[in-house]
N, C-alpha and C. Protein backbone atom coordinates (compact mmCIF):
# COMPACT_ATOMS: atom_id res chain seq x y z
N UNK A 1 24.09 28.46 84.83
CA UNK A 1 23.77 27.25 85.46
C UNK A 1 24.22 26.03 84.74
N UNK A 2 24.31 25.93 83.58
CA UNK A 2 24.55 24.88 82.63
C UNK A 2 25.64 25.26 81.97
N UNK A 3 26.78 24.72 82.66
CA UNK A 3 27.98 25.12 82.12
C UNK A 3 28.68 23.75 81.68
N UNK A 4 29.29 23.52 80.59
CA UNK A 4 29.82 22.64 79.36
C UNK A 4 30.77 22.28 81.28
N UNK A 5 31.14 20.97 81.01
CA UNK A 5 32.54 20.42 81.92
C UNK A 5 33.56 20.37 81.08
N UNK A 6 34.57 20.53 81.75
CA UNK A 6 36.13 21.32 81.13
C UNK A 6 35.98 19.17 80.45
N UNK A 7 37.18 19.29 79.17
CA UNK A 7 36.86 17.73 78.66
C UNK A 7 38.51 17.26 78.83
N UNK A 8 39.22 16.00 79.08
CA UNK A 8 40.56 16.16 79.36
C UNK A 8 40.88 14.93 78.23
N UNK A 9 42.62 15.12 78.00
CA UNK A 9 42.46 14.00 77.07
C UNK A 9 42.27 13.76 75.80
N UNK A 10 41.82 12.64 75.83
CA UNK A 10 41.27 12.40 74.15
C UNK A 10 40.13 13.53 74.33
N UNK A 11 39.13 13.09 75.03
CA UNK A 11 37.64 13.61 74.38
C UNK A 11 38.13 15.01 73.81
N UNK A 12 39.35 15.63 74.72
CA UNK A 12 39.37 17.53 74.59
C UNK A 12 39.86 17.46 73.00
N UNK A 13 40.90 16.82 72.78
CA UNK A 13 41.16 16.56 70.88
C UNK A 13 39.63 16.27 70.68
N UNK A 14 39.50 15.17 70.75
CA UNK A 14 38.20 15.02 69.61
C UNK A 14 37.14 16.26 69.59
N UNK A 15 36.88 17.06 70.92
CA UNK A 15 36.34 17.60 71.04
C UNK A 15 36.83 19.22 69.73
N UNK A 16 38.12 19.50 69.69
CA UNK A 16 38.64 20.62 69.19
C UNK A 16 38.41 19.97 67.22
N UNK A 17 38.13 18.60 66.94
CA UNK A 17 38.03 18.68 65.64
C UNK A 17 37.06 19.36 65.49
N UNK A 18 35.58 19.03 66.21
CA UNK A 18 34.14 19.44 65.88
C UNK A 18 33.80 20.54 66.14
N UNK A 19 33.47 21.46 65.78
CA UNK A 19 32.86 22.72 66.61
C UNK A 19 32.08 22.89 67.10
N UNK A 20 31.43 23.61 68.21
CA UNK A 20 30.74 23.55 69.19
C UNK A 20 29.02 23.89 68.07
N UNK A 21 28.16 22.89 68.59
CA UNK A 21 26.78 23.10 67.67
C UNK A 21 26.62 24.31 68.20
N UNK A 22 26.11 25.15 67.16
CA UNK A 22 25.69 26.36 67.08
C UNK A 22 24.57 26.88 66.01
N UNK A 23 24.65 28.34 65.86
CA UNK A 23 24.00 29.06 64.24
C UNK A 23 24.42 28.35 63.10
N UNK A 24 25.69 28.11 62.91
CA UNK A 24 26.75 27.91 62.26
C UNK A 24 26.42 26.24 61.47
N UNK A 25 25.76 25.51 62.10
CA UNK A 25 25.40 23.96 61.91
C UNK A 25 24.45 23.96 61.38
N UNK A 26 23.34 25.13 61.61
CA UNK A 26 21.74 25.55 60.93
C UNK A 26 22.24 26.23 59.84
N UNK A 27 22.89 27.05 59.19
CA UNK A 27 23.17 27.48 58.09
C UNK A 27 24.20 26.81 56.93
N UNK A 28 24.29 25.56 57.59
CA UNK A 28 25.22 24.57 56.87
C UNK A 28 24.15 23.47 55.97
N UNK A 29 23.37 23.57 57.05
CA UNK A 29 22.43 21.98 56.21
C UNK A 29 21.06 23.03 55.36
N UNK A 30 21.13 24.12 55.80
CA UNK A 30 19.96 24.88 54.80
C UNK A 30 20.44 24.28 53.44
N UNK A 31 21.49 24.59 52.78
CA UNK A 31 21.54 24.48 51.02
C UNK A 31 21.53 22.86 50.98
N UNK A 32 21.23 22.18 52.09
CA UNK A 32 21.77 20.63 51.28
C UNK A 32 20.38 20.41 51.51
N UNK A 33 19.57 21.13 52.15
CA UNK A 33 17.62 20.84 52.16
C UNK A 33 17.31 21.11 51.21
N UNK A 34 17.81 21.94 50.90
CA UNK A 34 17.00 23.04 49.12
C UNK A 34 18.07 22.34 48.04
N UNK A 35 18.89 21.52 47.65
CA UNK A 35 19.13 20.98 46.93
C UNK A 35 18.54 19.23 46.76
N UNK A 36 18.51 18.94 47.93
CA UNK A 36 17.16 17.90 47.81
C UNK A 36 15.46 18.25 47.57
N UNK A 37 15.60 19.29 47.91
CA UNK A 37 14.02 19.65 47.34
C UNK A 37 13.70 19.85 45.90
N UNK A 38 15.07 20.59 45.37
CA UNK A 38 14.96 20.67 43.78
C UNK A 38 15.30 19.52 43.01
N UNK A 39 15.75 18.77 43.80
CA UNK A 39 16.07 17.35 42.57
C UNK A 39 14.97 16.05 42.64
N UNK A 40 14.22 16.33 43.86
CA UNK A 40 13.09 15.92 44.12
C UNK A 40 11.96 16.08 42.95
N UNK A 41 11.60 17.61 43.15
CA UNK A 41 10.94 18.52 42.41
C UNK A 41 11.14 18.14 40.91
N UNK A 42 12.40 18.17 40.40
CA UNK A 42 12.56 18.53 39.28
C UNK A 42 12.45 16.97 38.62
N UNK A 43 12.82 15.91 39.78
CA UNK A 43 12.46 14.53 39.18
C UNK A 43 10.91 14.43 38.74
N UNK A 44 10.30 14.83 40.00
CA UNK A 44 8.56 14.42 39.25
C UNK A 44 8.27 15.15 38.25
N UNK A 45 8.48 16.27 38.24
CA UNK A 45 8.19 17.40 36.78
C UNK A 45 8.80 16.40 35.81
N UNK A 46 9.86 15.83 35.65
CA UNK A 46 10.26 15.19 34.60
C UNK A 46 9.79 13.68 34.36
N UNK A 47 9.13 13.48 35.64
CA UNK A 47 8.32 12.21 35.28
C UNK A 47 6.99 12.15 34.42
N UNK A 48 6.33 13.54 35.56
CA UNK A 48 5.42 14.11 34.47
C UNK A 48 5.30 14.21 32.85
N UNK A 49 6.68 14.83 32.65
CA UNK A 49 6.94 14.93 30.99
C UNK A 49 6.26 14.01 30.44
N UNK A 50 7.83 13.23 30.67
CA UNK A 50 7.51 11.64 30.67
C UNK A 50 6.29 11.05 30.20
N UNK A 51 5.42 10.52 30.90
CA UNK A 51 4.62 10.24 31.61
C UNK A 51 3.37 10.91 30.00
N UNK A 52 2.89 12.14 29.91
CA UNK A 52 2.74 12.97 28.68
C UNK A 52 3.11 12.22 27.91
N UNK A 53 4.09 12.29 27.66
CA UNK A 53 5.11 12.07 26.38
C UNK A 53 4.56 10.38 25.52
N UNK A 54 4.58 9.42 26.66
CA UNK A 54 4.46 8.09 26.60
C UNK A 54 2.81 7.99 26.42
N UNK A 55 1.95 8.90 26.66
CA UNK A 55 0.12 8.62 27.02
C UNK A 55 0.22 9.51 25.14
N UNK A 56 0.65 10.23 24.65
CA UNK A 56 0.71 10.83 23.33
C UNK A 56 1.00 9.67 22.53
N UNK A 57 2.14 8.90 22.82
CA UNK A 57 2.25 7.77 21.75
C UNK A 57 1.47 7.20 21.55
N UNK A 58 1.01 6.66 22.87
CA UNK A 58 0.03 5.96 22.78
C UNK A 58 -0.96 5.89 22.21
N UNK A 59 -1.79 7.11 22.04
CA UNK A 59 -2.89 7.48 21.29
C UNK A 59 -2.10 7.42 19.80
N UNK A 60 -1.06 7.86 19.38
CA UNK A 60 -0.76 8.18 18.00
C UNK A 60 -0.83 7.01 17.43
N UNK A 61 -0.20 5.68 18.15
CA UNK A 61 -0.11 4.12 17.75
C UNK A 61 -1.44 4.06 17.40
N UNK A 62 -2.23 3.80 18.53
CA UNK A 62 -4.04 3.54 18.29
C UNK A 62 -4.59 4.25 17.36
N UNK A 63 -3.95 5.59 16.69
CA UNK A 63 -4.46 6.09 15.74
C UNK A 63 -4.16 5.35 14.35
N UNK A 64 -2.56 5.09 14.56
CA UNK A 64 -2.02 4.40 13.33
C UNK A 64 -2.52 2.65 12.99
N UNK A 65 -2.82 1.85 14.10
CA UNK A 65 -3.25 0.53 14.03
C UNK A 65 -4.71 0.52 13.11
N UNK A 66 -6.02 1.61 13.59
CA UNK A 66 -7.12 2.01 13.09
C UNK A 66 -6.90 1.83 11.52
N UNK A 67 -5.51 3.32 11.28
CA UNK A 67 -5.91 3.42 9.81
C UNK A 67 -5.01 1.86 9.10
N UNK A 68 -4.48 1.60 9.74
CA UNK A 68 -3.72 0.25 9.24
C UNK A 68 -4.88 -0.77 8.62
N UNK A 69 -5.73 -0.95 10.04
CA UNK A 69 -7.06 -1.85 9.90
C UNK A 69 -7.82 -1.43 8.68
N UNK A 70 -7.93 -0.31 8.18
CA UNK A 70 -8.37 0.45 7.70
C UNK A 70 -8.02 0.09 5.79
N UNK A 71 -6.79 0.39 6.40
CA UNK A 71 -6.12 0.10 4.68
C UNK A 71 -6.06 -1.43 4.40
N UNK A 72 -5.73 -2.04 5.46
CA UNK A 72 -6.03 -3.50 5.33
C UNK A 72 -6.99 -4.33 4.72
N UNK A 73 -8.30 -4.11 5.12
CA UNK A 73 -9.73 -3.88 4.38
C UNK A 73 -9.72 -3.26 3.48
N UNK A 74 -9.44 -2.31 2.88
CA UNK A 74 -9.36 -1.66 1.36
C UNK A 74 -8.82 -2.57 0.13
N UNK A 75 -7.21 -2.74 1.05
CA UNK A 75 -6.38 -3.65 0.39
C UNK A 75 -7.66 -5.22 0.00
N UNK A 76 -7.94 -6.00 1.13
CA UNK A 76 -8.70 -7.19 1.00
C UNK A 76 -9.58 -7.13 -0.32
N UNK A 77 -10.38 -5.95 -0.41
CA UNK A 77 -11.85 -5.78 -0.89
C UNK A 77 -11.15 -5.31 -2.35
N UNK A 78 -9.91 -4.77 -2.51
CA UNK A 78 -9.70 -4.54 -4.55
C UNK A 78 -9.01 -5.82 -4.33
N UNK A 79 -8.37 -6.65 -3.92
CA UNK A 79 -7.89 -7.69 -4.05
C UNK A 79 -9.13 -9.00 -4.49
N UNK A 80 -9.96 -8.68 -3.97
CA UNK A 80 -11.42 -9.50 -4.57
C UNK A 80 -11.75 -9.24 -5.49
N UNK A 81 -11.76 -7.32 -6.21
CA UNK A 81 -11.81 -7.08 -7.50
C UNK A 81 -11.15 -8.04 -8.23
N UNK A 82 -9.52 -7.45 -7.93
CA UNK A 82 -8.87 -8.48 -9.10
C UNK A 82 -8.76 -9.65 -9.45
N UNK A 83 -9.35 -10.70 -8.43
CA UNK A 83 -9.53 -11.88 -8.00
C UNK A 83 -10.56 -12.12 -9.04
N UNK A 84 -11.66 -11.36 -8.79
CA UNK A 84 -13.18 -11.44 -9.81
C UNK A 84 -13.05 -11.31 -11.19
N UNK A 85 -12.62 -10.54 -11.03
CA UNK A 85 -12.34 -9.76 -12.86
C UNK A 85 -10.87 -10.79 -13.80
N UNK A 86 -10.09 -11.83 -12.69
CA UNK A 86 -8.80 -12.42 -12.66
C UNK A 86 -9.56 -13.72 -13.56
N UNK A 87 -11.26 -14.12 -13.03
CA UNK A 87 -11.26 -15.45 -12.76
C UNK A 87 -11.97 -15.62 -14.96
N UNK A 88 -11.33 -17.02 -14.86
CA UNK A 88 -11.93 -17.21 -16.52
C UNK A 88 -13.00 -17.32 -17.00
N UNK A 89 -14.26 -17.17 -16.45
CA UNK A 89 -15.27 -17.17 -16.58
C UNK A 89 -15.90 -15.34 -17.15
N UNK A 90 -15.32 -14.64 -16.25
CA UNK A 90 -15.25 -13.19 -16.38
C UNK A 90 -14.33 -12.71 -17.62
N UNK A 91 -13.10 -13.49 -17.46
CA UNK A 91 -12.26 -12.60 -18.62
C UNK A 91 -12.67 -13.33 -20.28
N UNK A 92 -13.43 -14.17 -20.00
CA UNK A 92 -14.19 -14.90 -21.11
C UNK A 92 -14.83 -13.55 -21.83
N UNK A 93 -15.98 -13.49 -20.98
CA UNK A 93 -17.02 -13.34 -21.18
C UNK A 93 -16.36 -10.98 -21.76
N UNK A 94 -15.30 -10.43 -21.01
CA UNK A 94 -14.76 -9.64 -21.39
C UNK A 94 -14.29 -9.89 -22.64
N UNK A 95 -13.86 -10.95 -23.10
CA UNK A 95 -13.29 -10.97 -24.23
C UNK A 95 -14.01 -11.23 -25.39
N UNK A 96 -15.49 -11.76 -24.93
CA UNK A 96 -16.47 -11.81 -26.03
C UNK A 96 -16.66 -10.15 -26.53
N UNK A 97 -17.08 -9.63 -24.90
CA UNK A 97 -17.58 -8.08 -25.36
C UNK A 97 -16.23 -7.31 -26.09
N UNK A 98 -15.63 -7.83 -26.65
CA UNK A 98 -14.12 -6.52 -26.79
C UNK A 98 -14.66 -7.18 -28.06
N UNK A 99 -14.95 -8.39 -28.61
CA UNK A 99 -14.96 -8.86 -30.13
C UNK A 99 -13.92 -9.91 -30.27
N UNK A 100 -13.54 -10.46 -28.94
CA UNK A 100 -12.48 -11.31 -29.62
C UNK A 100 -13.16 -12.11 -29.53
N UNK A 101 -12.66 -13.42 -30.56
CA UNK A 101 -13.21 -15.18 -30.42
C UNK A 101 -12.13 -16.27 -30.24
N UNK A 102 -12.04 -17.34 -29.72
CA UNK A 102 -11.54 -18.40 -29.84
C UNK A 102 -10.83 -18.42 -30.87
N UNK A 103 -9.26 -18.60 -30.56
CA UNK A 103 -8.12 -19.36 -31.42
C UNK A 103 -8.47 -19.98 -32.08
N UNK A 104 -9.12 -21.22 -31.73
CA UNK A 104 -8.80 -22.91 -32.44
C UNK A 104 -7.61 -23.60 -31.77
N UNK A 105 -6.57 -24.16 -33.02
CA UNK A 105 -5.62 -24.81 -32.82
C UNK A 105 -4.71 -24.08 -33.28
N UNK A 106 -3.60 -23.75 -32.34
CA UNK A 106 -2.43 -23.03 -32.79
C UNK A 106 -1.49 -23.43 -33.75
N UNK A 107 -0.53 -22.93 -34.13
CA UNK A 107 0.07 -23.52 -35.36
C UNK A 107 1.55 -22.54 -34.81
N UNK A 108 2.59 -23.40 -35.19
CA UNK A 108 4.21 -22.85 -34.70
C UNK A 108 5.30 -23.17 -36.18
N UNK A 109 5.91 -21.87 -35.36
CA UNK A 109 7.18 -21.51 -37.06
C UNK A 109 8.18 -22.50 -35.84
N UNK A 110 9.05 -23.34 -36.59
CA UNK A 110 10.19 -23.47 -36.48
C UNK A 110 11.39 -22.85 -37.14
N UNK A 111 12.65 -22.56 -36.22
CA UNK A 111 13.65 -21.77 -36.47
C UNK A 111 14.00 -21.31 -37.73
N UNK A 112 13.80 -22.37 -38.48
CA UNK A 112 14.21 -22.64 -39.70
C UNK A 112 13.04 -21.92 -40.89
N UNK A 113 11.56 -21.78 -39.92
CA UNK A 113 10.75 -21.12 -41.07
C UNK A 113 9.89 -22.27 -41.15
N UNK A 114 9.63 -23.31 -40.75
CA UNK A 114 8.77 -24.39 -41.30
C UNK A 114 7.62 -24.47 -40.53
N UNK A 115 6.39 -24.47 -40.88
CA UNK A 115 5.09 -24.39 -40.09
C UNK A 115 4.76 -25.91 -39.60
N UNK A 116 4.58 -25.74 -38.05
CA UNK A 116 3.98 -27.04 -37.62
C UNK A 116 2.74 -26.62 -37.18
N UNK A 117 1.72 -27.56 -37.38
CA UNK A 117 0.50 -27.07 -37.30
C UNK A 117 -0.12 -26.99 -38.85
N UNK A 118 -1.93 -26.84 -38.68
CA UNK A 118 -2.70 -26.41 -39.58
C UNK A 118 -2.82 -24.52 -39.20
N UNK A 119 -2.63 -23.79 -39.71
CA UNK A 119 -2.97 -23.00 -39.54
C UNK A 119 -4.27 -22.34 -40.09
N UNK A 120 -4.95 -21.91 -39.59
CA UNK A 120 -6.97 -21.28 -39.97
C UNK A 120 -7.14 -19.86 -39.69
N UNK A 121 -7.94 -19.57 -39.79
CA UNK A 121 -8.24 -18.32 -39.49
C UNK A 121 -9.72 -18.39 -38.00
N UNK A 122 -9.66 -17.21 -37.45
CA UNK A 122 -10.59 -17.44 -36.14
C UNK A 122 -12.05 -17.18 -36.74
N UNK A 123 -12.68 -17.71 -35.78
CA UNK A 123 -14.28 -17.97 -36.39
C UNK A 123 -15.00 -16.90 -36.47
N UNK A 124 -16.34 -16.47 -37.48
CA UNK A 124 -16.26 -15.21 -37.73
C UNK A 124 -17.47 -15.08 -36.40
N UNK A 125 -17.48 -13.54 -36.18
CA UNK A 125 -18.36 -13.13 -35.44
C UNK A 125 -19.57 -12.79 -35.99
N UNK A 126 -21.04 -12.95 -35.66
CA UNK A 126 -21.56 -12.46 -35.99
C UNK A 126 -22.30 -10.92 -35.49
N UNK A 127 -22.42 -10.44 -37.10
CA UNK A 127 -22.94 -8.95 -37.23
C UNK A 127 -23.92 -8.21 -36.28
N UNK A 128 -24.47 -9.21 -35.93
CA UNK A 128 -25.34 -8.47 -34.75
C UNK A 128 -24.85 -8.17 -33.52
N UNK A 129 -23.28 -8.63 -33.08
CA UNK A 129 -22.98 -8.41 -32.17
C UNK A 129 -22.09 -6.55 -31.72
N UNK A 130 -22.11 -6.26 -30.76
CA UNK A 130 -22.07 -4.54 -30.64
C UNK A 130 -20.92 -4.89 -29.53
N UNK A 131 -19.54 -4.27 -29.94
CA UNK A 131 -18.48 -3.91 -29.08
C UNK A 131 -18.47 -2.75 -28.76
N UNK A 132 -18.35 -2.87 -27.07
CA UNK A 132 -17.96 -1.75 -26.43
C UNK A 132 -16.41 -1.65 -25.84
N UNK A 133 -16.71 -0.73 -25.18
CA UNK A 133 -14.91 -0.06 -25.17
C UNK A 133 -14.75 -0.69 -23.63
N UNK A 134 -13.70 -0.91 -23.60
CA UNK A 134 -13.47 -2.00 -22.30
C UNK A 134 -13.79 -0.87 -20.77
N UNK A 135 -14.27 0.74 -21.31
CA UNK A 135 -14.46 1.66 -20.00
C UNK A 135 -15.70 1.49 -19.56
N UNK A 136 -16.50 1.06 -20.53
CA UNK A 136 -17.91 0.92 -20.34
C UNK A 136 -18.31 -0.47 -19.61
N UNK A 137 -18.82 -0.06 -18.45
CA UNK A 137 -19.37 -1.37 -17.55
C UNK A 137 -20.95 -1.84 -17.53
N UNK A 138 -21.23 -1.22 -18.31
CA UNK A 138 -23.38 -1.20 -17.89
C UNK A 138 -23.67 -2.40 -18.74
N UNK A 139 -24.49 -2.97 -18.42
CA UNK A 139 -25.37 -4.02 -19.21
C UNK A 139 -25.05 -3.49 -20.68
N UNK A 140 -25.46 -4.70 -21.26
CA UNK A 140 -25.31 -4.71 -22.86
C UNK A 140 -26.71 -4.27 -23.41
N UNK A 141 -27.10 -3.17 -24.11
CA UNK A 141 -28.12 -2.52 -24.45
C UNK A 141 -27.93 -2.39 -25.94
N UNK A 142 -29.24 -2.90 -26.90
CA UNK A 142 -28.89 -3.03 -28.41
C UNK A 142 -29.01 -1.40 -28.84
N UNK A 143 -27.69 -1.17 -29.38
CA UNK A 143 -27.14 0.50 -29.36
C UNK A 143 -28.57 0.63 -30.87
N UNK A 144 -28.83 1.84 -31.24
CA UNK A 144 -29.04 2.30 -32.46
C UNK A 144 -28.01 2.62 -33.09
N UNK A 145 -27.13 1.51 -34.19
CA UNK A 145 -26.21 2.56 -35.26
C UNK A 145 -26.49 2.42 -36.69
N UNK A 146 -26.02 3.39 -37.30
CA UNK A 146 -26.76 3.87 -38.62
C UNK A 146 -25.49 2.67 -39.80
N UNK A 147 -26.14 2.29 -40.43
CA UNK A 147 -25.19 2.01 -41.47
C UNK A 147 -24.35 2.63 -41.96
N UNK A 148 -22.85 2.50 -41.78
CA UNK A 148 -21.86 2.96 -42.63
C UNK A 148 -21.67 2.81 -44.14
N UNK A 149 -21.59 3.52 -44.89
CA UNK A 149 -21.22 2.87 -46.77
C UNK A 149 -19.81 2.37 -46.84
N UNK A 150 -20.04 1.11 -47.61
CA UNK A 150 -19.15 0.39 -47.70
C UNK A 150 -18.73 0.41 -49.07
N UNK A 151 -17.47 -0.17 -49.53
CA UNK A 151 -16.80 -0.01 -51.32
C UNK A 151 -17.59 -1.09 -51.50
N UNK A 152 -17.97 -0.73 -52.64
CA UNK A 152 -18.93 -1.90 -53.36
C UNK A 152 -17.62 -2.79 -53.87
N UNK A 153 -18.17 -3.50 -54.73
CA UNK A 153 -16.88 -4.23 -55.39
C UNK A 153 -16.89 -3.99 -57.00
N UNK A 154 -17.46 -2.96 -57.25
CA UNK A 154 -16.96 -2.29 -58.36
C UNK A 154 -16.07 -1.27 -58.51
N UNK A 155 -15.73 -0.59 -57.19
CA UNK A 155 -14.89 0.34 -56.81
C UNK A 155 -13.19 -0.27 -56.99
N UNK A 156 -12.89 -1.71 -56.79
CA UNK A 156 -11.71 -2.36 -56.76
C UNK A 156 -12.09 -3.13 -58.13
N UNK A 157 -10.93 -3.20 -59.11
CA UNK A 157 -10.60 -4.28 -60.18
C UNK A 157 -10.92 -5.13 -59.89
N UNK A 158 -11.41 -5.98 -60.51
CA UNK A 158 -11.56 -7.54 -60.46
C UNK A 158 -10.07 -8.70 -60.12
N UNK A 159 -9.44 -8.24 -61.00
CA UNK A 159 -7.96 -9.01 -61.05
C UNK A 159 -7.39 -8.13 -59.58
N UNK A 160 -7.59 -7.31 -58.78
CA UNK A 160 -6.85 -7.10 -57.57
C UNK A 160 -6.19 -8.19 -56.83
N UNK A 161 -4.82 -7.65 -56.04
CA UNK A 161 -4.18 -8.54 -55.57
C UNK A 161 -4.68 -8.89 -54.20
N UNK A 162 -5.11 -7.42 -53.76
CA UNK A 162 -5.40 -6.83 -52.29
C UNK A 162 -7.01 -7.94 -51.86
N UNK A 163 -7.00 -8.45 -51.13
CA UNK A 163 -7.88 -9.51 -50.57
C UNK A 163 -8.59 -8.14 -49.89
N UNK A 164 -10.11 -9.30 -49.77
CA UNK A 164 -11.26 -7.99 -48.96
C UNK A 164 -11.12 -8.18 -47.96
N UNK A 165 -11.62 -6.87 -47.19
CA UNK A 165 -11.51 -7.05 -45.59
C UNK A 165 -11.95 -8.34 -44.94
N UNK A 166 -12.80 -9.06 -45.40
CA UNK A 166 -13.71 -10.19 -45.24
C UNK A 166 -12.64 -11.35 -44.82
N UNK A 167 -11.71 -11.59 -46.14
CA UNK A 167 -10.90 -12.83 -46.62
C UNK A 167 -9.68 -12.14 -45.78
N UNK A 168 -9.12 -11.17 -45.22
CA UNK A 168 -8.05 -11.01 -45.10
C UNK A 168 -6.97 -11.60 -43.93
N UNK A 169 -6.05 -11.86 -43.69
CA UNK A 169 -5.67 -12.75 -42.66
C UNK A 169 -5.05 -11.58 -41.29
N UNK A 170 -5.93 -12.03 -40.60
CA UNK A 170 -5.79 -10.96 -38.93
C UNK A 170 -4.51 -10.97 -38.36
N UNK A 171 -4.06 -9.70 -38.62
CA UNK A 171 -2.68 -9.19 -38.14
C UNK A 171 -3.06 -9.16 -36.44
N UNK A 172 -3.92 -9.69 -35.50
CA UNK A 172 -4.08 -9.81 -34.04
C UNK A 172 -3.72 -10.97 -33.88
N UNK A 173 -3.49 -11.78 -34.65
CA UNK A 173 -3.17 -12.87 -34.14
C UNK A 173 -2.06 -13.04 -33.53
N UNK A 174 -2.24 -13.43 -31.77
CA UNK A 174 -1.21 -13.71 -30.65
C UNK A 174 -0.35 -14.60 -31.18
N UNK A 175 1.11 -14.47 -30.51
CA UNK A 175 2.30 -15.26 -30.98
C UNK A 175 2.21 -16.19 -29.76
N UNK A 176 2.19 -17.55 -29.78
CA UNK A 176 2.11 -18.40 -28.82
C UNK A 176 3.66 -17.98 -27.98
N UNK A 177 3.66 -18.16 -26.83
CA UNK A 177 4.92 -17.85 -25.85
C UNK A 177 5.26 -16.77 -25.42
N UNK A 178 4.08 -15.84 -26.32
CA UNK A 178 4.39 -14.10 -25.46
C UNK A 178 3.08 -14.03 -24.78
């Protein structure tokens, strides 16, 4: 009943490029469906990755900013140590407990060997005072120590050259400019 009309002409060329729709037109566009389905497919899977990939940093950053904050504050709080322990009031008062005392007035060699200045010796400490070792931090507590024996001064000649520990001139003494 439904029979194609004979085509004359052009249409019958144009007609002989195309082939008549058939099976043949359905088994043509199958692989170009299933190659859009997999590149589809395989895009979101890889967005997914993605997607993972970028929510992981994320957390790892927020992990790293924390300990940053972290060390930051550490850093602040010994920086106040050294600040404290820096200031002259403190390193004074360290330098009493080690046994040192006040210079005075300095005194300088010129090139040549010639002393400018009075030069003195530093003021003496007194005996009652107890040095500790710069590890020890606790309050100052009057230690119990036993008397050491000391050389009498009959033990050394009279005419000795060797000055007593008392009189002797302190090899600590700082070189001004170092």
């Amino acid at each position: 009943m439904s029979r194609k009309p004979e085509l004359k002409g052009r249409a019958a060329r144009l007609a002989r490029l195309f082939p008549a729709a058939g099976g043949r037109g359905q088994a043509a566009r199958t692989p170009f469906v299933l190659l859009v389905v997999l590149l589809l497919g395989g895009g979101l899977i890889g967005l997914l990755v993605l997607n993972s990939a970028l929510s992981e940093g994320s957390f790892k950053l927020d992990d790293l900013q924390k300990e940053t904050k972290s060390l930051t504050d550490q850093e602040q709080a010994l920086q106040r140590d050294i600040d404290s322990y820096s200031a002259p009031d403190a390193l004074q008062r360290r330098a009493r407990e080690l046994g040192m005392v006040p210079g005075g007035d300095p005194a300088f060699l010129d090139p040549d060997g010639t002393v400018k200045g009075v030069p003195g010796a530093a003021a003496e400490r007194s005996s009652t005072e107890y040095v500790r070792p710069p590890e020890a931090m606790v309050p100052l507590v009057a230690p119990s120590v036993t008397p050491t024996p000391t050389a009498t001064p009959t033990d050394a000649p009279a005419n000795s050259p060797m000055p007593t520990p008392s009189t002797a001139p302190s090899s600590a003494t700082p070189t001004p400019g170092r």
